[in-house]
C-alpha atoms as a PDB file:
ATOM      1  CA  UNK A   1      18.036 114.550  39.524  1.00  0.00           C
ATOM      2  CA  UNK A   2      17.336 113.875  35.951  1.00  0.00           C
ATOM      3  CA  UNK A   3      14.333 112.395  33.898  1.00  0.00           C
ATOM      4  CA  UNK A   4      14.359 109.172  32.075  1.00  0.00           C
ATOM      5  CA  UNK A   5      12.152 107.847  29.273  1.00  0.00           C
ATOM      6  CA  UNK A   6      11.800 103.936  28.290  1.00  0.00           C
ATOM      7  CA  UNK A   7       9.849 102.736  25.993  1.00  0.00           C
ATOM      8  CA  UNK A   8       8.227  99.129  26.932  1.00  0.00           C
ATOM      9  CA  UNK A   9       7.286  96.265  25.152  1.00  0.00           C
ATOM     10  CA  UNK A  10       5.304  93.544  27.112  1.00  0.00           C
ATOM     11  CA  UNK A  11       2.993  89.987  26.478  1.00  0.00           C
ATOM     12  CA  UNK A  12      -0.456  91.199  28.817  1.00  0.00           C
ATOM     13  CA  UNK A  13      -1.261  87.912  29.046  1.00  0.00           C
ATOM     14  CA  UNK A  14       0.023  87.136  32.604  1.00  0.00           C
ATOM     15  CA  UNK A  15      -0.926  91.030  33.915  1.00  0.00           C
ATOM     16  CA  UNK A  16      -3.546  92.882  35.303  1.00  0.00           C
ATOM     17  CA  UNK A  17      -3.164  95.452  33.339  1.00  0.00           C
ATOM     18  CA  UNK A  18       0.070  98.505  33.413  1.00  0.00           C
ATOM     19  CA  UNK A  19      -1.320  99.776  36.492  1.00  0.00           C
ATOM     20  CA  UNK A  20      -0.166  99.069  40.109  1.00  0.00           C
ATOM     21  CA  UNK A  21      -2.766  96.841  42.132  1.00  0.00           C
ATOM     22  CA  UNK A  22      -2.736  95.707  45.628  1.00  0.00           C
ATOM     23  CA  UNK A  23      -2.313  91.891  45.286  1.00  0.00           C
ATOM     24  CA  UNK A  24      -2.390  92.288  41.227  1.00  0.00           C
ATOM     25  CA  UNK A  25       0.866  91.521  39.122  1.00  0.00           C
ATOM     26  CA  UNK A  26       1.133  94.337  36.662  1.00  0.00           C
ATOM     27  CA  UNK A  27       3.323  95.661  34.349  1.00  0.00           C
ATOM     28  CA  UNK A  28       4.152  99.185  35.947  1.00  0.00           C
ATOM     29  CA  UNK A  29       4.755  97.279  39.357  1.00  0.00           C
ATOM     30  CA  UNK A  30       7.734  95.303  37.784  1.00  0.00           C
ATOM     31  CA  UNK A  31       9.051  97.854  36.869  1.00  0.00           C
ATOM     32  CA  UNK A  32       9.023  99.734  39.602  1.00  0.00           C
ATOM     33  CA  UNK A  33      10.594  96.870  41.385  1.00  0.00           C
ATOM     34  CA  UNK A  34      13.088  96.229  38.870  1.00  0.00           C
ATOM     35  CA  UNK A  35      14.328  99.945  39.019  1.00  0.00           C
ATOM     36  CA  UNK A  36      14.381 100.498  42.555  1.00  0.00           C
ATOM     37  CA  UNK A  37      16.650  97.272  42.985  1.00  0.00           C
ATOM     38  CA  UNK A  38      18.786  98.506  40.171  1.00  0.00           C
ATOM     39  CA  UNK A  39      18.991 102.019  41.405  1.00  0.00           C
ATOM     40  CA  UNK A  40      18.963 101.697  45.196  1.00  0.00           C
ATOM     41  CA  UNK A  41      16.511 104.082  45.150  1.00  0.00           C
ATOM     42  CA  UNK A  42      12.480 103.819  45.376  1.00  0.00           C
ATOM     43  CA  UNK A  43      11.227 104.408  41.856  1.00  0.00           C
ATOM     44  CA  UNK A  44       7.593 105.171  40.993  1.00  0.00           C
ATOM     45  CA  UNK A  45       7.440 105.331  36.871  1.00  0.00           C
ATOM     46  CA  UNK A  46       4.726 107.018  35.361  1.00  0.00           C
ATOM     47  CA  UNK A  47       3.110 105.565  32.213  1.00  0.00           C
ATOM     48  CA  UNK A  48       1.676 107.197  28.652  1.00  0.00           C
ATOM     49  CA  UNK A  49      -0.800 104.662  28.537  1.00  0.00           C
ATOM     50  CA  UNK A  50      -2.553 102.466  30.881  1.00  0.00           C
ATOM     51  CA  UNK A  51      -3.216  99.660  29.511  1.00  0.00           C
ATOM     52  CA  UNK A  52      -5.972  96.896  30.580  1.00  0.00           C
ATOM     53  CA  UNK A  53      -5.626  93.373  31.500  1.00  0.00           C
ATOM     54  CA  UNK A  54      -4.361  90.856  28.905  1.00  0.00           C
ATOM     55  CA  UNK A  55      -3.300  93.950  26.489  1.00  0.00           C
ATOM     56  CA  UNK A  56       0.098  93.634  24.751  1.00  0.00           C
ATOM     57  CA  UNK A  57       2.181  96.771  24.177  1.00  0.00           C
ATOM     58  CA  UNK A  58       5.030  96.889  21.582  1.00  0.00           C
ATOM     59  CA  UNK A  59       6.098 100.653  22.505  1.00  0.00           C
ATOM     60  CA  UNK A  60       4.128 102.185  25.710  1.00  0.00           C
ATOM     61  CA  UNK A  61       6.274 104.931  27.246  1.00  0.00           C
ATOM     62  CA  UNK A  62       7.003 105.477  31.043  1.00  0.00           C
ATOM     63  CA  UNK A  63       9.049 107.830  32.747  1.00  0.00           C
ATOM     64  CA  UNK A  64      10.924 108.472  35.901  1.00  0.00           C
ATOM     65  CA  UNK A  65      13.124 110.707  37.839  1.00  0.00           C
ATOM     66  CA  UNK A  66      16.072 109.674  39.422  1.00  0.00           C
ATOM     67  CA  UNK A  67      19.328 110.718  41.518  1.00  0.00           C
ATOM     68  CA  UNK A  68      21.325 107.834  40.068  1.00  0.00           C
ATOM     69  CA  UNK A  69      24.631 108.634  37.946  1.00  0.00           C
ATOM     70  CA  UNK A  70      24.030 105.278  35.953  1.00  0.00           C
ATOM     71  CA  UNK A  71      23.693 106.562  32.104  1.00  0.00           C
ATOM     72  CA  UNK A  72      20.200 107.086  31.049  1.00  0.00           C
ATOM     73  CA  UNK A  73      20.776 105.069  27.878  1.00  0.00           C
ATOM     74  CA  UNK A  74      22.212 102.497  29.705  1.00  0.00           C
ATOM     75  CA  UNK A  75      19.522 101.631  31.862  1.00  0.00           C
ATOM     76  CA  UNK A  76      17.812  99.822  28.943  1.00  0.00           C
ATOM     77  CA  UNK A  77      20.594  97.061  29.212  1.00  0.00           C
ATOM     78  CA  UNK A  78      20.641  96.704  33.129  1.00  0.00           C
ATOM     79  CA  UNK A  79      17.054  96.750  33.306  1.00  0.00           C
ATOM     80  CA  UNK A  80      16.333  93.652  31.039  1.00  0.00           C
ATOM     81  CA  UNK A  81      18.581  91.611  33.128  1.00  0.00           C
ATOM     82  CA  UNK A  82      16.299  91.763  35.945  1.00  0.00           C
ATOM     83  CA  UNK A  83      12.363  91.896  34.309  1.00  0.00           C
ATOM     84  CA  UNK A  84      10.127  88.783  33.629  1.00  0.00           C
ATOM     85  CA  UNK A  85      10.991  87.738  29.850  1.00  0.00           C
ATOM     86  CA  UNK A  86       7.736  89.139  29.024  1.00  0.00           C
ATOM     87  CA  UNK A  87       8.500  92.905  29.957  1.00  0.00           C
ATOM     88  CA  UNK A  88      11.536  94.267  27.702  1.00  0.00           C
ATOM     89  CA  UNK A  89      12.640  97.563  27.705  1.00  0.00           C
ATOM     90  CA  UNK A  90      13.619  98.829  24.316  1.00  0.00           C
ATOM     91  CA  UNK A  91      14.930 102.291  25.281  1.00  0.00           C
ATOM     92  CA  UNK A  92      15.835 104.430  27.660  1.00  0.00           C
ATOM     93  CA  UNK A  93      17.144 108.122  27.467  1.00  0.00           C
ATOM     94  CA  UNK A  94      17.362 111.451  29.183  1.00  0.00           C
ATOM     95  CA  UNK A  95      14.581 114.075  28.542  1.00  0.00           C
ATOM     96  CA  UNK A  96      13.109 117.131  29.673  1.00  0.00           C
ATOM     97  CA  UNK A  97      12.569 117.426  33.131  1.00  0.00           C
ATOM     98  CA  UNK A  98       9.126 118.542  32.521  1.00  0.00           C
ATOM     99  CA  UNK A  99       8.469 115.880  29.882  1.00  0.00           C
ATOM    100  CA  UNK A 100       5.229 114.092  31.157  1.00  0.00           C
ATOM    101  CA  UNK A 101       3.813 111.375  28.671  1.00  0.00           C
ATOM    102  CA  UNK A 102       0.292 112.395  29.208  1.00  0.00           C
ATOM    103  CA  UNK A 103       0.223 115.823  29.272  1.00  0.00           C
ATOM    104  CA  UNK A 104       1.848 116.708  25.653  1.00  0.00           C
ATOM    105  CA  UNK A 105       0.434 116.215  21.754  1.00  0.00           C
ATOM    106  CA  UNK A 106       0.838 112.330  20.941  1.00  0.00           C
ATOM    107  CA  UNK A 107      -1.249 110.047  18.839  1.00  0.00           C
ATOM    108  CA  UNK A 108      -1.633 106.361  19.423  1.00  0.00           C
ATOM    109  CA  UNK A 109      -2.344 103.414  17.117  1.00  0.00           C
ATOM    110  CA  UNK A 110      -3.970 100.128  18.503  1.00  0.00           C
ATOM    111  CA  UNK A 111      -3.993  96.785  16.359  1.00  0.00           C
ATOM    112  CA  UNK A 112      -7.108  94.417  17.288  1.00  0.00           C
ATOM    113  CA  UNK A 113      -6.432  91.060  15.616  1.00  0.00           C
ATOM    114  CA  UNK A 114      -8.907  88.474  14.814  1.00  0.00           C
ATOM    115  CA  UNK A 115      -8.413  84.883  13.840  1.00  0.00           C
ATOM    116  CA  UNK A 116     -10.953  83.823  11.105  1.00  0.00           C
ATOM    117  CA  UNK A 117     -11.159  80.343  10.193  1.00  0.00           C
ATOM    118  CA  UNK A 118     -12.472  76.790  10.660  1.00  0.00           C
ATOM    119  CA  UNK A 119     -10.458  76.091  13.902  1.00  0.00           C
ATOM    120  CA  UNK A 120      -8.365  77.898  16.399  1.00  0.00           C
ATOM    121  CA  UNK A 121      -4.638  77.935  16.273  1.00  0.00           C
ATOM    122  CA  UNK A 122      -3.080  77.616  19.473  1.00  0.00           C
ATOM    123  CA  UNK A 123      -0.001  79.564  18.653  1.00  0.00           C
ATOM    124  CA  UNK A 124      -2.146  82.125  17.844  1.00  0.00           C
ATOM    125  CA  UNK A 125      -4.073  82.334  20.778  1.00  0.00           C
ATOM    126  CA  UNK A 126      -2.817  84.881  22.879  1.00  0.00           C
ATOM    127  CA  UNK A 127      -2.456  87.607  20.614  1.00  0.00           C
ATOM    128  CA  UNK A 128      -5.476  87.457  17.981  1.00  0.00           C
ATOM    129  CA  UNK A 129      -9.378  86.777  19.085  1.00  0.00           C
ATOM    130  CA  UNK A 130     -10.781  83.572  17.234  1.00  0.00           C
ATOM    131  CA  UNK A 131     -13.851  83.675  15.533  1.00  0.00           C
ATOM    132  CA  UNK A 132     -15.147  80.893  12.876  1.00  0.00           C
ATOM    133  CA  UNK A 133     -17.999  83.165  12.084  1.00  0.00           C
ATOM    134  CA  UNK A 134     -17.362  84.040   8.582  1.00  0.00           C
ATOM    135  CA  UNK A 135     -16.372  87.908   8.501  1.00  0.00           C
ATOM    136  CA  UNK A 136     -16.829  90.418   5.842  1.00  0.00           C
ATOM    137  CA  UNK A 137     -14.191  92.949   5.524  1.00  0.00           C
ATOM    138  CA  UNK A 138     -15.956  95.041   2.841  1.00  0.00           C
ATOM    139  CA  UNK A 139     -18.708  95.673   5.705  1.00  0.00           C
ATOM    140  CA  UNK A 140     -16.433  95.984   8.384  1.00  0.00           C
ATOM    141  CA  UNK A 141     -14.639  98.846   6.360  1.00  0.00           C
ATOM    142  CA  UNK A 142     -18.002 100.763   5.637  1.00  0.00           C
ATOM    143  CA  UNK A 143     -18.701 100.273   9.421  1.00  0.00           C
ATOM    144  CA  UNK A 144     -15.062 101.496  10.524  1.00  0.00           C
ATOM    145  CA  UNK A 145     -15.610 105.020   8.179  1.00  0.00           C
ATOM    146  CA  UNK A 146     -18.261 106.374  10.208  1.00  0.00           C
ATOM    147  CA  UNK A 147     -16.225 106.547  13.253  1.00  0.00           C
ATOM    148  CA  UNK A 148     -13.142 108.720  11.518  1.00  0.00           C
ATOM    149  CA  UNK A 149     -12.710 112.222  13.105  1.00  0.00           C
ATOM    150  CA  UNK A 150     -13.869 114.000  15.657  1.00  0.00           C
ATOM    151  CA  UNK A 151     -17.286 112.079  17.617  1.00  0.00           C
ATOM    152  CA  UNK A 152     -18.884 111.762  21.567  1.00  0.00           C
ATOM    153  CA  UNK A 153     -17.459 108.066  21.845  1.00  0.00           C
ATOM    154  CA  UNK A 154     -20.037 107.558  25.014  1.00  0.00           C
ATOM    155  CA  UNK A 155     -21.490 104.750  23.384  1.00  0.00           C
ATOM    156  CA  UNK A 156     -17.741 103.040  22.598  1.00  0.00           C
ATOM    157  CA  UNK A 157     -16.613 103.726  26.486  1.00  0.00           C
ATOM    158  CA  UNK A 158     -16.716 100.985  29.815  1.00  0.00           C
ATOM    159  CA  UNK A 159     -19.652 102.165  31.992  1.00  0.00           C
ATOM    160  CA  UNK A 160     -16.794 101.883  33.956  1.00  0.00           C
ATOM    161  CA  UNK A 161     -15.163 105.292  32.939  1.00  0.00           C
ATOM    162  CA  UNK A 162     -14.624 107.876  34.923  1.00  0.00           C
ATOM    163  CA  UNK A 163     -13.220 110.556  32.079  1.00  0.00           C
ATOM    164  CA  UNK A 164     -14.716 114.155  32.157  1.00  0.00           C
ATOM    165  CA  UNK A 165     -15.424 113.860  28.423  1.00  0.00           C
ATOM    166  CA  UNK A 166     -16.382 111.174  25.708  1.00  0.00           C
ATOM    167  CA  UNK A 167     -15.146 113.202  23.010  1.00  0.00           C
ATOM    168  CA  UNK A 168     -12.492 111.732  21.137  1.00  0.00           C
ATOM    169  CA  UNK A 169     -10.914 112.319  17.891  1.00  0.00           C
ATOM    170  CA  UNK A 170     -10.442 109.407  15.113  1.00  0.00           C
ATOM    171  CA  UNK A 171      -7.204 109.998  12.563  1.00  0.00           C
ATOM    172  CA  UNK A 172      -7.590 107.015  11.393  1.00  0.00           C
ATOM    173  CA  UNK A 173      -9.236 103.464  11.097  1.00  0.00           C
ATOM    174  CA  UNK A 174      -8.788 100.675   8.566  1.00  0.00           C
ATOM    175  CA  UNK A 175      -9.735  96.873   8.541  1.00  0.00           C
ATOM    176  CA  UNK A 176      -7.580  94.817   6.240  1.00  0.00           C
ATOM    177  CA  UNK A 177      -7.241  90.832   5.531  1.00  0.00           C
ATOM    178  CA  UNK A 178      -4.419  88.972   5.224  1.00  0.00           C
ATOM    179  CA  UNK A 179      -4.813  85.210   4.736  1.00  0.00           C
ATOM    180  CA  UNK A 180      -6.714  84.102   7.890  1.00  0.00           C
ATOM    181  CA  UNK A 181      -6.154  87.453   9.726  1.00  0.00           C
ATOM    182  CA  UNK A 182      -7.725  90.492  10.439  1.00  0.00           C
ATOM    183  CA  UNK A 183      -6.490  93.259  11.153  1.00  0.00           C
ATOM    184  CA  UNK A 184      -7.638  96.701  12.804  1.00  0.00           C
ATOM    185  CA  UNK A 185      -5.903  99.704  12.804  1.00  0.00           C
ATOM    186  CA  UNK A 186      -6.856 102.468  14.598  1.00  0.00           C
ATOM    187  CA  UNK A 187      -4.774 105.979  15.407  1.00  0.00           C
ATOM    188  CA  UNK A 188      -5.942 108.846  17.431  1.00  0.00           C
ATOM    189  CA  UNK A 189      -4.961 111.785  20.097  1.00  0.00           C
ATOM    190  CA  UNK A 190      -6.271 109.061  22.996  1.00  0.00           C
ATOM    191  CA  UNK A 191      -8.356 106.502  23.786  1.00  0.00           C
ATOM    192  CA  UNK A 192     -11.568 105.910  26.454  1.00  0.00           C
ATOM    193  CA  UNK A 193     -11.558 102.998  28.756  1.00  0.00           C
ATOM    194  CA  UNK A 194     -12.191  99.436  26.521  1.00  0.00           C
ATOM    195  CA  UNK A 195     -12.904 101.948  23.533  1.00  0.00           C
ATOM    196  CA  UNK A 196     -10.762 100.165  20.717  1.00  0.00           C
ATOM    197  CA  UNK A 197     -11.958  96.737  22.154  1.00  0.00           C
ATOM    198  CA  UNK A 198     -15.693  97.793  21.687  1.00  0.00           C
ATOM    199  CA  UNK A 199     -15.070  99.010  18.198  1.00  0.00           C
ATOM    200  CA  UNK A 200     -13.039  96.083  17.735  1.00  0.00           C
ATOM    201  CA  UNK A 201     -16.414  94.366  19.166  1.00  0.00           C
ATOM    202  CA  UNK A 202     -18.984  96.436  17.180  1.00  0.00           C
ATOM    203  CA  UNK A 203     -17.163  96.345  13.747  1.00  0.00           C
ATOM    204  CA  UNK A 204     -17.498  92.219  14.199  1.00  0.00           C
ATOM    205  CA  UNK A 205     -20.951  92.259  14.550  1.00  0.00           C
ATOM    206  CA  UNK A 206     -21.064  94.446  10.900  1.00  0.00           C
ATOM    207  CA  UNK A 207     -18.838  91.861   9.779  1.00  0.00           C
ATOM    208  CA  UNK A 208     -21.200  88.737  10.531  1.00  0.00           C
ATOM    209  CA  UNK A 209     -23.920  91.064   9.568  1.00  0.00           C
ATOM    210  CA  UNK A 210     -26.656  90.951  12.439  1.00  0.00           C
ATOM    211  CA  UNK A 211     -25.454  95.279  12.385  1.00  0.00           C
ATOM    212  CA  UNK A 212     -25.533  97.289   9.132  1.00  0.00           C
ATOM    213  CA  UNK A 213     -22.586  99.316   8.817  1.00  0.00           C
ATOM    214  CA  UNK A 214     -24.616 102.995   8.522  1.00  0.00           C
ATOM    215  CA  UNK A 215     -26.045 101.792  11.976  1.00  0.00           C
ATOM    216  CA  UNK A 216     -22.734 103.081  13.470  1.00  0.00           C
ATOM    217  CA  UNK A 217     -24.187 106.709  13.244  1.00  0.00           C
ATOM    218  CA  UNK A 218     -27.033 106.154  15.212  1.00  0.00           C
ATOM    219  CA  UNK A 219     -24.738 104.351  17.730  1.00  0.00           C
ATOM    220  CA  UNK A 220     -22.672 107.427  18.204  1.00  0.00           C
ATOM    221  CA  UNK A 221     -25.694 109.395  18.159  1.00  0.00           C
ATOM    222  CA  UNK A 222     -27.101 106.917  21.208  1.00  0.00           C
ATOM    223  CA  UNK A 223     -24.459 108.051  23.552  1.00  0.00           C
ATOM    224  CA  UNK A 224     -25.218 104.888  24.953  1.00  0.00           C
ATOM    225  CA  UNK A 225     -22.542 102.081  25.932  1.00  0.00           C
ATOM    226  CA  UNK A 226     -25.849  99.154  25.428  1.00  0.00           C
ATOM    227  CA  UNK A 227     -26.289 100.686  21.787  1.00  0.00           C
ATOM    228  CA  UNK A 228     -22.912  99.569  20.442  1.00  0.00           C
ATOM    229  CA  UNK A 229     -21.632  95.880  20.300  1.00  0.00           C
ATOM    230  CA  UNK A 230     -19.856  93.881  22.797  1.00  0.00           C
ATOM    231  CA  UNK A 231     -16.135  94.097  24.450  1.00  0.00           C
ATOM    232  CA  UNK A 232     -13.772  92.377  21.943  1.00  0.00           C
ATOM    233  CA  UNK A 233     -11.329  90.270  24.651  1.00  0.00           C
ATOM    234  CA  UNK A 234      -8.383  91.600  25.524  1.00  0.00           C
ATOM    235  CA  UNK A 235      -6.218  88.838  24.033  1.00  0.00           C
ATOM    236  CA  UNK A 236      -6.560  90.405  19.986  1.00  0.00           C
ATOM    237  CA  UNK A 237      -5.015  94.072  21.440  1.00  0.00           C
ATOM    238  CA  UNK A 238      -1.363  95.313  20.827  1.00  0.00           C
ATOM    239  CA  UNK A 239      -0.469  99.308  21.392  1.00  0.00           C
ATOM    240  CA  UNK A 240       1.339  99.340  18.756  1.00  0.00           C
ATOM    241  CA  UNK A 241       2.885 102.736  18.130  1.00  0.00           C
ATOM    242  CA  UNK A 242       2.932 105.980  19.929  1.00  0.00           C
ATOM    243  CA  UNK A 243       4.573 109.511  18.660  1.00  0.00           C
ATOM    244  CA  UNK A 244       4.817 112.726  20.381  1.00  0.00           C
ATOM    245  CA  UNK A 245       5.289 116.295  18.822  1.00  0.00           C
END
C-alpha cells in the first residue's frame, strides 16, 4: 500500500464544487472514477481544499492510497488520458503514509478577479466577475488592510458554516490593477466557507464607495454575516497556490 499526492488543476465552471454529491458532477468524483478505472481498484481521494461550485483551482492537492505497482509519478500521465479536458492533473508522487493535506501547516492564496469596464468580454467571462461600476483601488486597498492578521471572520463566513471556530488568520491581502483587471490576492493558514468571495464582495462595495474602508473594523467587530457585503460569484475565484511545511 503506498500514498500518492496529485496536485489538480480544474475550470469550476461545469462542477458542483470538489466534493462528491449524489446526482452532482464534481471534481473529486471524476477523479475518483478516473482512478478506480485506471487502477482496478475503488479509489476514494481525499482533498486539501474543498472547493465551491464554479471555483477554478490551478494547484488543489488530493491524496490517495493504493495497492497498485503503477509508479506514483506516473500516474499523472495515465490519469489525464481518461479526465474531462477541464480536470488535469499536474503531479503525482509518493509521500508519507501519514501525509494528510488537511491536517499539516499549509497556507493558501486565492485570486478573485474582477472585470472593470464599459462592457463585458465574453472570453473573459468565466474566470473574472464583471462590473461597469467604476472601482477604486486606492479604497479597496485601505479596505483590504484591516483584515491582515489574525481576526473572528464570523461576519466574512456562509450562514451556512458549520466550522467550530471563525477565527482565521490573514498573511496577506493586496488589490492591484492591471489595465481593465482587478486583482485580489489573498494568503492565509485556511479559509471559512464563501470567506474570500465575501471579502471579494465587501472590498467592491469600498470600491464603488456606498462602504468606507475603516467600516471593515466594525464589520469584524459585528460578528455578523448581514454586516459585511454580499457573495462575490463564484466565476472571479482561482486557488491559486498552496505550500506545506
Amino acid at each position: 500500500m503506498k500514498r500518492v499526492k496529485l496536485v489538480v488543476a480544474y475550470d469550476g465552471t461545469a462542477y458542483r464544487g470538489w466534493q462528491v454529491q449524489p446526482g452532482a458532477d464534481t471534481i473529486e468524483g471524476e477523479l475518483n472514477k478516473a482512478l478506480s478505472a485506471l487502477l482496478k481498484e475503488e479509489i476514494w481521494v481525499i482533498g486539501a481544499s474543498r472547493t465551491d461550485s464554479g471555483v477554478h483551482a490551478l494547484c488543489n492537492v488530493a491524496v490517495f492510497d493504493t495497492n497498485a505497482r503503477m509508479p506514483a509519478e506516473k500516474i499523472s500521465y495515465a490519469l489525464n488520458q481518461r479526465l474531462p479536458e477541464d480536470i488535469r492533473v499536474q503531479d503525482s508522487r509518493e509521500v508519507a503514509a501519514d501525509f494528510h493535506p488537511r491536517r499539516c501547516n499549509s497556507r493558501k492564496t486565492y485570486e478573485y478577479r474582477i472585470l472593470n469596464r464599459e462592457f463585458p468580454m465574453p472570453t473573459k467571462r468565466l474566470y473574472a466577475y464583471f462590473t461597469y461600476v467604476p472601482l477604486d483601488v486606492g479604497k479597496m486597498k485601505q479596505a483590504a488592510a484591516y483584515l491582515v492578521g489574525e481576526h473572528d471572520f464570523k461576519s466574512f463566513c456562509s450562514t451556512a458554516s458549520a466550522a467550530e471556530s471563525t477565527i482565521r488568520t490573514i498573511y496577506e491581502l493586496t488589490v492591484d490593477k492591471t489595465g481593465e483587471e482587478i486583482l485580489v490576492r489573498v494568503s492565509g493558514s485556511g479559509f471559512l466557507y464563501n470567506m474570500v468571495r465575501i471579502i471579494a464582495g465587501t472590498l467592491m462595495e469600498a470600491g464603488k464607495g456606498s462602504l468606507a474602508p475603516e467600516r471593515m473594523e466594525e464589520i469584524l467587530k459585528a460578528r455578523d454575516r448581514k454586516a459585511a457585503g454580499p457573495t462575490a460569484p463564484a466565476c472571479g475565484l482561482t486557488l491559486a497556490k498552496y505550500e506545506f511545511w
